[in-house]
N, C-alpha and C. Protein backbone atom coordinates (compact mmCIF):
# COMPACT_ATOMS: atom_id res chain seq x y z
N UNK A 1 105.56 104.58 73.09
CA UNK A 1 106.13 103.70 74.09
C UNK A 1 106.35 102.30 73.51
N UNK A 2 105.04 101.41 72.90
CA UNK A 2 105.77 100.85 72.21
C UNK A 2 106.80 100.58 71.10
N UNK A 3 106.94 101.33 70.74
CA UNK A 3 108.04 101.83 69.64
C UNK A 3 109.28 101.58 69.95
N UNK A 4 109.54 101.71 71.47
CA UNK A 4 110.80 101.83 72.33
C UNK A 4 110.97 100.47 72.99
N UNK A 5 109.80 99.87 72.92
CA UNK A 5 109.76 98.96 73.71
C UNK A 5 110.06 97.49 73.01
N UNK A 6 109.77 97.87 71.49
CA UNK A 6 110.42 97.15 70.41
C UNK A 6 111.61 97.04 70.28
N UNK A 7 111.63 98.08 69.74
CA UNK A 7 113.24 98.53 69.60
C UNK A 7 114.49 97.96 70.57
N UNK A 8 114.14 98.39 72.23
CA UNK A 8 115.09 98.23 72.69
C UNK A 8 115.31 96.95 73.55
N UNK A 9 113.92 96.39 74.21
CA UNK A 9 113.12 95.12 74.80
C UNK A 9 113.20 94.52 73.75
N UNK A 10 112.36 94.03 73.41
CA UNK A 10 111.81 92.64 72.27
C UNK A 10 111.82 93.09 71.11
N UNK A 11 112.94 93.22 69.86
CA UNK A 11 112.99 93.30 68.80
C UNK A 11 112.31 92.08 68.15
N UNK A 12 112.26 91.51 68.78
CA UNK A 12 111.37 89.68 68.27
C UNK A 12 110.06 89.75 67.92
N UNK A 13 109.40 90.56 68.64
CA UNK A 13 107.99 90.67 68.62
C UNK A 13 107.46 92.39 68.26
N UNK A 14 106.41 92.43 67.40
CA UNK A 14 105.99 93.28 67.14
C UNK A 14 105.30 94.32 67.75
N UNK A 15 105.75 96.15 67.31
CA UNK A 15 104.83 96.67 68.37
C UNK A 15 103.38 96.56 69.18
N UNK A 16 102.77 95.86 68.24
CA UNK A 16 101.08 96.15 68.90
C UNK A 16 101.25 94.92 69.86
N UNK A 17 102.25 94.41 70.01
CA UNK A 17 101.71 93.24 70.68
C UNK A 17 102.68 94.04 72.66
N UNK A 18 103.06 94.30 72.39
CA UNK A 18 103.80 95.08 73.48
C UNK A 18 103.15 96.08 74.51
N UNK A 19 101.56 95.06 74.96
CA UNK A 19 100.92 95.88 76.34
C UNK A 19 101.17 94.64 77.22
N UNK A 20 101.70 95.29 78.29
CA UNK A 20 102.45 93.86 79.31
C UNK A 20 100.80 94.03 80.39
N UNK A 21 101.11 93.02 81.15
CA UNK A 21 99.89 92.76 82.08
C UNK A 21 100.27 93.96 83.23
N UNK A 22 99.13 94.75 83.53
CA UNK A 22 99.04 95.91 83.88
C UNK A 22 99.31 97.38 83.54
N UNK A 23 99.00 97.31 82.11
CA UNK A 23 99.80 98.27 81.82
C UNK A 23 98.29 99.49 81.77
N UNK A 24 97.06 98.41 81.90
CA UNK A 24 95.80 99.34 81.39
C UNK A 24 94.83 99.55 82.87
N UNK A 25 95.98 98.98 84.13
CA UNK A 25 95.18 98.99 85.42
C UNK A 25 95.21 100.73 85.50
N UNK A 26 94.22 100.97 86.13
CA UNK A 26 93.70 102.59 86.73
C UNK A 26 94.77 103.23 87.51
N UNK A 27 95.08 102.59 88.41
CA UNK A 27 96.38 102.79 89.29
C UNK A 27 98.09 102.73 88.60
N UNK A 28 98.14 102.33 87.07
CA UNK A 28 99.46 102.20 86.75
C UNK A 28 100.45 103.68 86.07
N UNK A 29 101.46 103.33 86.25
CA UNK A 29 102.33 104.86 85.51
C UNK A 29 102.93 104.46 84.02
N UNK A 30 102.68 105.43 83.59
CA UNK A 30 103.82 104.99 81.99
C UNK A 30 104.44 106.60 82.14
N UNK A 31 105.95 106.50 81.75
CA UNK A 31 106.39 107.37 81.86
C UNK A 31 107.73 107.60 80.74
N UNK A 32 108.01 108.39 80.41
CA UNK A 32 108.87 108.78 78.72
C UNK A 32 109.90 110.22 79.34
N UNK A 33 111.05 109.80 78.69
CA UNK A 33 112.10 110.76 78.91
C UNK A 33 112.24 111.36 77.25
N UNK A 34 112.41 112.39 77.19
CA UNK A 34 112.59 113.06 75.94
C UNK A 34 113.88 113.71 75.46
N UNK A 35 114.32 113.70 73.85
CA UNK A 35 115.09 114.79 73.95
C UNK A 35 114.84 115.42 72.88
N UNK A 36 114.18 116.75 72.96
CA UNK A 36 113.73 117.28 72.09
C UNK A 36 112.27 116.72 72.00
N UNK A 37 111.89 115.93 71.05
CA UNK A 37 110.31 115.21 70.57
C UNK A 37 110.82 114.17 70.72
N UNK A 38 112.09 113.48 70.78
CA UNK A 38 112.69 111.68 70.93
C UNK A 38 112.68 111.55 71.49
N UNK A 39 111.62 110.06 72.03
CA UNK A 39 111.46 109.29 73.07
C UNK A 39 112.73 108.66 73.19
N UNK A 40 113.90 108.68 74.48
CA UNK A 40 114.73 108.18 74.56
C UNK A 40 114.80 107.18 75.95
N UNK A 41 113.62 107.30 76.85
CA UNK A 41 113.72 106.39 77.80
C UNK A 41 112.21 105.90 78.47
N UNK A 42 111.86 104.98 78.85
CA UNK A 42 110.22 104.57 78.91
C UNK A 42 110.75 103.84 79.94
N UNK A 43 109.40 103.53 80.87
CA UNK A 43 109.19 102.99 82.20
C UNK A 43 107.84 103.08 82.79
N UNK A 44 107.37 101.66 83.19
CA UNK A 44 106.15 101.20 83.95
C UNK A 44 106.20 100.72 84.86
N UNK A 45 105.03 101.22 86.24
CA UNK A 45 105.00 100.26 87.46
C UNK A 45 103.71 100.46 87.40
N UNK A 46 103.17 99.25 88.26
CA UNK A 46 101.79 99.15 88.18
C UNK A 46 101.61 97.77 89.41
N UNK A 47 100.62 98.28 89.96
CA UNK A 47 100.41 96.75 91.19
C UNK A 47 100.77 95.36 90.66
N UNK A 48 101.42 94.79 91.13
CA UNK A 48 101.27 93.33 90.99
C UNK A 48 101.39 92.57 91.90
N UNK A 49 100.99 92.19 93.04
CA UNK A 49 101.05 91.07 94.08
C UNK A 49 101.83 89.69 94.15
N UNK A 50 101.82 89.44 92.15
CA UNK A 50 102.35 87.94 92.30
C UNK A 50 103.74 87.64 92.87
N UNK A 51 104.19 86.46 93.13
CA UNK A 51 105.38 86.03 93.43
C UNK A 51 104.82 86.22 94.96
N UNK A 52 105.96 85.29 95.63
CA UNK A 52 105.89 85.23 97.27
C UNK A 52 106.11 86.04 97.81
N UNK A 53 105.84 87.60 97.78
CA UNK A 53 106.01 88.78 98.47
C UNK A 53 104.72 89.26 98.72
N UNK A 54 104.83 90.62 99.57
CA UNK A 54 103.59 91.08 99.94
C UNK A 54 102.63 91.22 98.96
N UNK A 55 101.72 91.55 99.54
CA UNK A 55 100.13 91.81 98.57
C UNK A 55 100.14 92.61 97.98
N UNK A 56 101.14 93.87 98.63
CA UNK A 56 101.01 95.46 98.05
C UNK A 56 102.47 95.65 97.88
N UNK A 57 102.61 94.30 96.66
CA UNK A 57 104.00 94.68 95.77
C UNK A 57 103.03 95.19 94.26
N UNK A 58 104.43 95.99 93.78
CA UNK A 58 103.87 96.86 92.29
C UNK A 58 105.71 96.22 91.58
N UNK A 59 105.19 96.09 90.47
CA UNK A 59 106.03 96.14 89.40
C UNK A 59 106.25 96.73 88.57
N UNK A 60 107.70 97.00 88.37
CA UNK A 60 108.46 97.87 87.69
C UNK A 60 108.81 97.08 86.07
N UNK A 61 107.98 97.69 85.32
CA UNK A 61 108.80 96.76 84.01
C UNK A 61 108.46 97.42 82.61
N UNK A 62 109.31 97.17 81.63
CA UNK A 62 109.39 97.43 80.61
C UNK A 62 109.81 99.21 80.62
N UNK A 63 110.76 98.70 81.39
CA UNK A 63 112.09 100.00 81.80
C UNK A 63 113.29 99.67 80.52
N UNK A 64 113.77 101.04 79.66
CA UNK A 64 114.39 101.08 78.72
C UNK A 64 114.61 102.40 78.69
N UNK A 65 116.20 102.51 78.14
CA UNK A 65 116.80 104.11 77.57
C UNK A 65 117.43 103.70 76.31
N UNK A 66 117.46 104.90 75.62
CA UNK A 66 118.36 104.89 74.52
C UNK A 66 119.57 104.54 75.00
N UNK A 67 120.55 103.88 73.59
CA UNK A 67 121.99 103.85 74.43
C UNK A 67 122.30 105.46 74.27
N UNK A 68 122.21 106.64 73.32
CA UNK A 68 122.60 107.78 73.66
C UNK A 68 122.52 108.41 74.69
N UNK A 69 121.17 108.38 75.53
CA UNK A 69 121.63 108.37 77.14
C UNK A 69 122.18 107.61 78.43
N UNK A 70 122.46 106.58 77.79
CA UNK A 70 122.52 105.68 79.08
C UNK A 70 124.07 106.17 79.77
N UNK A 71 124.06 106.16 81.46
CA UNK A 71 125.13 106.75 81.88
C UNK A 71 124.91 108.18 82.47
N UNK A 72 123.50 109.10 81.94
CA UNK A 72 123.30 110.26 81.91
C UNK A 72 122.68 110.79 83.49
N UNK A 73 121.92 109.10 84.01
CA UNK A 73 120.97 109.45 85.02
C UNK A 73 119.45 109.70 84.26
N UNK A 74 119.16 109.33 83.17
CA UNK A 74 117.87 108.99 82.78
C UNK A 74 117.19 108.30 83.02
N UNK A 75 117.33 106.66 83.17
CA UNK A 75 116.94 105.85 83.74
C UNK A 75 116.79 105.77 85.38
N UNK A 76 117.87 106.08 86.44
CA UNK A 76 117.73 106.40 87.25
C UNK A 76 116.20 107.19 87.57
N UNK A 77 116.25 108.24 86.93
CA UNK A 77 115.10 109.26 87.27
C UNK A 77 114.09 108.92 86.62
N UNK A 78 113.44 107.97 85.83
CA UNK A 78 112.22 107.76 85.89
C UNK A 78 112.53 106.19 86.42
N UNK A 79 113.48 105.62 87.10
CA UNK A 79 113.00 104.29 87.90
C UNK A 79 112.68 105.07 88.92
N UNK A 80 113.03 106.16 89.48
CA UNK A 80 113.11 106.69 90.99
C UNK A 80 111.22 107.47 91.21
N UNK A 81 111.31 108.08 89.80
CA UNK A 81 109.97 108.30 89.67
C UNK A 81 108.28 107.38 89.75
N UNK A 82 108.97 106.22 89.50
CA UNK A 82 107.91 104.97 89.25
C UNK A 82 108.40 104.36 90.86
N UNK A 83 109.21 104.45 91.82
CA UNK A 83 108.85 103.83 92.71
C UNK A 83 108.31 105.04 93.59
N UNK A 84 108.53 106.51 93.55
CA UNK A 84 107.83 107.01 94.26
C UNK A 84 106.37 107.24 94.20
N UNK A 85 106.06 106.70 92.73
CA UNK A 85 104.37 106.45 92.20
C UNK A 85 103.96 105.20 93.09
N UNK A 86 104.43 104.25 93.30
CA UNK A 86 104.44 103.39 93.68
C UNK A 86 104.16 102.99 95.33
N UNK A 87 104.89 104.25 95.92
CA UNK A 87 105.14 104.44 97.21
C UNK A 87 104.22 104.99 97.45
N UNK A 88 103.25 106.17 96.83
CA UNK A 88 101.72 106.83 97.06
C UNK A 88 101.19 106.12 96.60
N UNK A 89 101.22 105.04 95.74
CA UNK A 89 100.03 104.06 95.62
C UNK A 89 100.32 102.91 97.05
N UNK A 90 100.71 103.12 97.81
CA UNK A 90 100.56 102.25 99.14
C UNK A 90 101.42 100.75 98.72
N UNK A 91 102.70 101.07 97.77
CA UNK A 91 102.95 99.55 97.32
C UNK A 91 103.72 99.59 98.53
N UNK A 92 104.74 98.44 99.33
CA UNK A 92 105.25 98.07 100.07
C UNK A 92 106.94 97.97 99.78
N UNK A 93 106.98 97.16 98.79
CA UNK A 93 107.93 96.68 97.65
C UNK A 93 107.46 96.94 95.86
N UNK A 94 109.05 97.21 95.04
CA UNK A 94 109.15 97.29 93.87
C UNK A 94 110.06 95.88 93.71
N UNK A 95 109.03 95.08 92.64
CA UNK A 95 110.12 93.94 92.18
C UNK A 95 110.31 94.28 90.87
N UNK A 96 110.76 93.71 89.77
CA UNK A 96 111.02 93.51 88.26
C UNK A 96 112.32 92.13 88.39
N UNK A 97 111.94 92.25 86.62
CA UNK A 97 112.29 90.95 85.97
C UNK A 97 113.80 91.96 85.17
N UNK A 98 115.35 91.81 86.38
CA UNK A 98 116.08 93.00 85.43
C UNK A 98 116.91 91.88 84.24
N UNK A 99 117.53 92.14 83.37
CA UNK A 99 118.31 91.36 82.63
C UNK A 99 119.66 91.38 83.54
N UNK A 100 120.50 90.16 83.22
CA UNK A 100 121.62 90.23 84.26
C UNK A 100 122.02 91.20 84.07
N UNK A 101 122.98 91.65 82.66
CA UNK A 101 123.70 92.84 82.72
C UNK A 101 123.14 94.31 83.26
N UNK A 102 121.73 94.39 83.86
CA UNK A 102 121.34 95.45 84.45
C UNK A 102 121.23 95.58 85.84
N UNK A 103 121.86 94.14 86.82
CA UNK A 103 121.64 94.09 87.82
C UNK A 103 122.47 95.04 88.48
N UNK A 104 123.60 95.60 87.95
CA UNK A 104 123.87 96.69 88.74
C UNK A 104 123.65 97.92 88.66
N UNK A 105 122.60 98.22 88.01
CA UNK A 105 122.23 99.62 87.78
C UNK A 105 121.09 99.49 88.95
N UNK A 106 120.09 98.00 88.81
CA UNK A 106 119.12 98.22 89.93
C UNK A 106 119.69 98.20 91.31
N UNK A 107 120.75 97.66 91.28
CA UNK A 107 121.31 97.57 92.92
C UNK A 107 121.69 98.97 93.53
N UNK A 108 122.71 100.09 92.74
CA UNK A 108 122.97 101.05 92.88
C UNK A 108 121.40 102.16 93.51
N UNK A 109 120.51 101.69 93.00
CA UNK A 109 119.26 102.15 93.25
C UNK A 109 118.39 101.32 94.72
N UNK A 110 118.96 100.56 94.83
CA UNK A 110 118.31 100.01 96.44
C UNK A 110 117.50 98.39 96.09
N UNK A 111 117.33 98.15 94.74
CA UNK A 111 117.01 96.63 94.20
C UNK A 111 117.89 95.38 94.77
N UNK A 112 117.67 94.58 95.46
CA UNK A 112 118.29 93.19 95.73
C UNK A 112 117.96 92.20 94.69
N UNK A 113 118.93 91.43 94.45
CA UNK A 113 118.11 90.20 93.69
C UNK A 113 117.52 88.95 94.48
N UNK A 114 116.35 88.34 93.71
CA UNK A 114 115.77 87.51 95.23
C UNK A 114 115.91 86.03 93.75
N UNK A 115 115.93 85.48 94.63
CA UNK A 115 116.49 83.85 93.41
C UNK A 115 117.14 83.48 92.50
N UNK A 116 117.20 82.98 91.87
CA UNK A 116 118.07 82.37 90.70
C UNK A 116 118.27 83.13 89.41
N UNK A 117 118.82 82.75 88.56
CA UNK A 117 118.91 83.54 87.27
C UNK A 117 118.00 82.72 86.70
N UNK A 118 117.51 83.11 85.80
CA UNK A 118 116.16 82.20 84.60
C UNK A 118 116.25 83.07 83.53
N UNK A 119 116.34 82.24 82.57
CA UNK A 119 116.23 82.82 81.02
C UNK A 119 114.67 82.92 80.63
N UNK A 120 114.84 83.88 79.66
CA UNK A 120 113.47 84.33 79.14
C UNK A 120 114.06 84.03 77.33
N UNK A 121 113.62 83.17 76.78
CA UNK A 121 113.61 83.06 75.69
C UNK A 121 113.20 84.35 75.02
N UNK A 122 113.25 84.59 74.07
CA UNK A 122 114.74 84.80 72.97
C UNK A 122 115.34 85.91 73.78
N UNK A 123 115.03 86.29 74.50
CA UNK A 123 115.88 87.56 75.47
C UNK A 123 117.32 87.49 75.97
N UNK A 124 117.24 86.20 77.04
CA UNK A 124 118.19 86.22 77.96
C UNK A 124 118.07 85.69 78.97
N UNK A 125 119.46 85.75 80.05
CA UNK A 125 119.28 85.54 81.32
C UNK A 125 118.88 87.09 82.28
N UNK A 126 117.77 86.87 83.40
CA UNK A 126 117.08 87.50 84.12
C UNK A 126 117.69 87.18 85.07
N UNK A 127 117.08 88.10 86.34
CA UNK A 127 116.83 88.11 87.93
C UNK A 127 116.16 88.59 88.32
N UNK A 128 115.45 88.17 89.44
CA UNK A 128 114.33 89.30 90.34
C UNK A 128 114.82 89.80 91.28
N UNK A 129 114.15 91.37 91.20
CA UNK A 129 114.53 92.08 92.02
C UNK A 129 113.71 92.92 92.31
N UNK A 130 114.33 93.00 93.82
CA UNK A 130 112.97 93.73 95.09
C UNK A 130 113.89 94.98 95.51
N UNK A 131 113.06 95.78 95.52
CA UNK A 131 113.31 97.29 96.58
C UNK A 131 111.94 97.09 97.66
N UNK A 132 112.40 96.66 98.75
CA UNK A 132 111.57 97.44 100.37
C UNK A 132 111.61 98.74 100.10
N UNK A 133 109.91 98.96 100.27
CA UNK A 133 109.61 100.36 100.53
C UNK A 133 109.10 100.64 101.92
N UNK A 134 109.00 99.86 102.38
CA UNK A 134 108.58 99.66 104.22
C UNK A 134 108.72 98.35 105.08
């Protein structure tokens, strides 16, 4: 997972350094699309409360596909998978941090964006975005 998470996230920074905050909570998902033995798509949600939303928001992050699948419905199906983890873990809302150019893949999926754009050094420009789960 980190391997992918290098690669396709933060080529800047090195694998070992690539465990995001929550990634080692009891309650979190890591999840890998395959083809064949190639990891071609990775995705995490895991509680997170912060930001001005409910208590029993979970975050979705360090979501990535190969470009050989992208388009396929890979990503789709393990974002869809991590909010229904999400949804039996009693979360309320799914937010994440999407890059602009992905804001319409999360919207197509039920994600709004909630504030401004903000850059994340050396990355890019971001948005946050919420899916209501109740």
């Amino acid at each position: 997972m980190r391997e992918l998470r290098h690669r396709l996230l933060r080529p800047h920074q090195p694998p070992h350094e690539l465990v995001y905050d929550g990634d080692l909570d009891p309650e979190a998902l890591h999840l890998g699309a395959f083809v064949g033995r190639r990891l071609v798509g990775i995705a995490s949600v895991a509680p997170d409360p912060t930001g001005p939303w409910d208590p029993r928001a979970w975050r979705l992050r360090g979501m990535a596909t190969d470009g050989e699948v992208r388009g396929r419905g890979v990503g789709g199906e393990l974002l869809e998978r991590c909010v229904a983890h999400a949804l039996e873990g009693g979360a309320a809302l799914v937010w994440c941090s999407a890059r602009v150019p992905a804001e319409r893949f999360y919207r197509r999926h039920g994600f709004e964006p909630v504030g401004e754009v903000f850059d994340v050094p050396p990355i890019g420009p971001h948005v946050r975005m919420v899916r209501r789960l109740r």
